[in-house]
Structure formats: C-alpha cells, structure tokens
Protein backbone atom coordinates (compact mmCIF):
# COMPACT_ATOMS: atom_id res chain seq x y z
CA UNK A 1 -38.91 28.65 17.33
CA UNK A 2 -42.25 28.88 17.86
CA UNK A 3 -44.11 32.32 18.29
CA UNK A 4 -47.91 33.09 17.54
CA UNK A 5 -48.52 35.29 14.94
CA UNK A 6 -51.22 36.81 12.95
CA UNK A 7 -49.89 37.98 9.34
CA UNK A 8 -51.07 39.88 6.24
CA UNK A 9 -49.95 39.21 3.00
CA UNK A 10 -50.94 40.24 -0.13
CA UNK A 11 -49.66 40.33 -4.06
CA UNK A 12 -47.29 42.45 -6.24
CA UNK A 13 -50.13 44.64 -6.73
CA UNK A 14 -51.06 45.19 -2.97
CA UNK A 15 -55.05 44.85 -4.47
CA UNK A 16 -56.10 41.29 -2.32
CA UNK A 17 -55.32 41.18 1.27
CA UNK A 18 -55.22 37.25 3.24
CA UNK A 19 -55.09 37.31 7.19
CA UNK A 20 -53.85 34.39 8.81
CA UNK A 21 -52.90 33.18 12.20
CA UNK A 22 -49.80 30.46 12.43
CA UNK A 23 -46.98 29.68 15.14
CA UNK A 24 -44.22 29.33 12.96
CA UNK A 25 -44.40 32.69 10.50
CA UNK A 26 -40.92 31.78 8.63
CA UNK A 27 -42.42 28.20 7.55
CA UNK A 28 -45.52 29.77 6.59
CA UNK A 29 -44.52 32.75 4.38
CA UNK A 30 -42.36 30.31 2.68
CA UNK A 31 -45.25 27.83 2.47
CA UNK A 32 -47.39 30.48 0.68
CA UNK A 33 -44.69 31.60 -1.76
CA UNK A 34 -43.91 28.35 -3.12
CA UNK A 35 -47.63 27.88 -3.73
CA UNK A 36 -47.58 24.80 -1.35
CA UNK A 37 -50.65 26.20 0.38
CA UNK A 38 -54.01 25.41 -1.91
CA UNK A 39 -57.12 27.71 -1.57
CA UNK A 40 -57.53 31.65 -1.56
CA UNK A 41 -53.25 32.94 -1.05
CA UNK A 42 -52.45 30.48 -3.92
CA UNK A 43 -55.64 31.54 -6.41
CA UNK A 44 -54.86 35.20 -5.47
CA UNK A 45 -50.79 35.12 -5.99
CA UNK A 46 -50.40 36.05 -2.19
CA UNK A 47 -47.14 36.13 -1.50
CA UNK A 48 -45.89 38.98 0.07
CA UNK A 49 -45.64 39.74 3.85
CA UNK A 50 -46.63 43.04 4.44
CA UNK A 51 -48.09 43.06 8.11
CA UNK A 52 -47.26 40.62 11.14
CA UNK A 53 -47.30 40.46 14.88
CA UNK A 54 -46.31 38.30 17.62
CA UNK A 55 -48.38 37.36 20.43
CA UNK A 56 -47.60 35.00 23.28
CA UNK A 57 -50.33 32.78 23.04
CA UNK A 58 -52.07 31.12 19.98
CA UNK A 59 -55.55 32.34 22.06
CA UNK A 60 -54.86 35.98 21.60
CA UNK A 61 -53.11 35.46 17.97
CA UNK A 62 -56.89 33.70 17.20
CA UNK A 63 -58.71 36.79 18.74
CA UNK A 64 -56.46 39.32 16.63
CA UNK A 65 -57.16 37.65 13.62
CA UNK A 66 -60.85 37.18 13.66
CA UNK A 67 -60.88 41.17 14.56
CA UNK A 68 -58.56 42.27 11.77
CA UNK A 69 -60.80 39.95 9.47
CA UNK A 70 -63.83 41.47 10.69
CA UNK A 71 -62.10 45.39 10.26
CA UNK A 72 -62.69 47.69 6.70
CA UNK A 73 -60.13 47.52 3.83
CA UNK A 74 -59.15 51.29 4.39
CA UNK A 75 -58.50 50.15 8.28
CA UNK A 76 -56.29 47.27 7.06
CA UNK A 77 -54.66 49.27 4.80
CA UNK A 78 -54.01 52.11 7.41
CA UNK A 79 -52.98 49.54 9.71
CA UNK A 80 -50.23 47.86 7.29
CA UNK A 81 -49.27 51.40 6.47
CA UNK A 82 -48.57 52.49 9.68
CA UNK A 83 -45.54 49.94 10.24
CA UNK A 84 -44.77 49.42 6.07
CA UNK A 85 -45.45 52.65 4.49
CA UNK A 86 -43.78 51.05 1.30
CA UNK A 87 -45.71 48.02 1.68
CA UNK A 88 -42.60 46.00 1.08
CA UNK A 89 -42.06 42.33 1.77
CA UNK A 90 -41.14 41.44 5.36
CA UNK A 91 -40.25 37.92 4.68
CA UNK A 92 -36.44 38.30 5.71
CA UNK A 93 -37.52 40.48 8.50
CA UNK A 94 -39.28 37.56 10.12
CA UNK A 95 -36.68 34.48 9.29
C-alpha cells in the first residue's frame, strides 16, 4: 500500500536523528535496518523508527520534511516525545 510519509529514525542511543520522506514506510524502515541504504542512516547506525506520519500526498509529505529538517534538535526531540515518550521503535507499528 502506498501512503506518504515523513519518518524519523535514529540509533540505540537516540544521539543522531535522519528525516526522510518515502511512500512505502514498511519497505523503507526495513531498507535502513538491513543497511541496504548507503550514506548518512547506514554511517550513523540509524535504525530505529521513532517518529512517522502519513500524509495524502507525496507534495505535503515533501513540505513536512524540509520543515522538520529545517526545525532545532530540542523541537525534534519534543516533537518525537510527544507521540513516543519512550522513544521506542515503531517499526511493527507501521508494517
């Protein structure tokens, strides 16, 4: 099923946050954990969800993320909080 997204994941630490936009979040997440994704998730050990939401078009998902990339750690942080106070992994909450 297909359903824009923007998504924040981060490692077992919760110290390096990644925002990304995709239309199929359960393929993704899995992409990043089994490192099939080169660049910044894979160099930082990003692999767990801790944020996501759904949009119903790709154009708004884009405009979320470029805001929530452009917003200050404690913001993000706040933000994640709000909806995972534990900051655990979403990834079966998504599938």
């Amino acid at each position: 099923m297909k359903q824009p997204c923007v998504y924040i994941i981060t490692n077992k630490h919760n110290t390096t946050l990644y925002i990304g936009v995709t239309s199929n979040l359960p393929q993704r997440i899995y992409q990043h954990k089994a490192k099939l994704v080169a660049g910044f998730s894979k160099r930082y050990n990003l692999q767990k969800l801790v944020y996501f939401e759904q949009f119903s078009t790709m154009e708004d998902a884009i405009l979320r993320e470029k805001r929530l990339k452009n917003w200050r750690r404690a913001w993000k942080d706040d933000l994640i909080s709000a909806e995972n106070p534990n900051w655990k992994d979403l990834y079966e909450n998504c599938l």
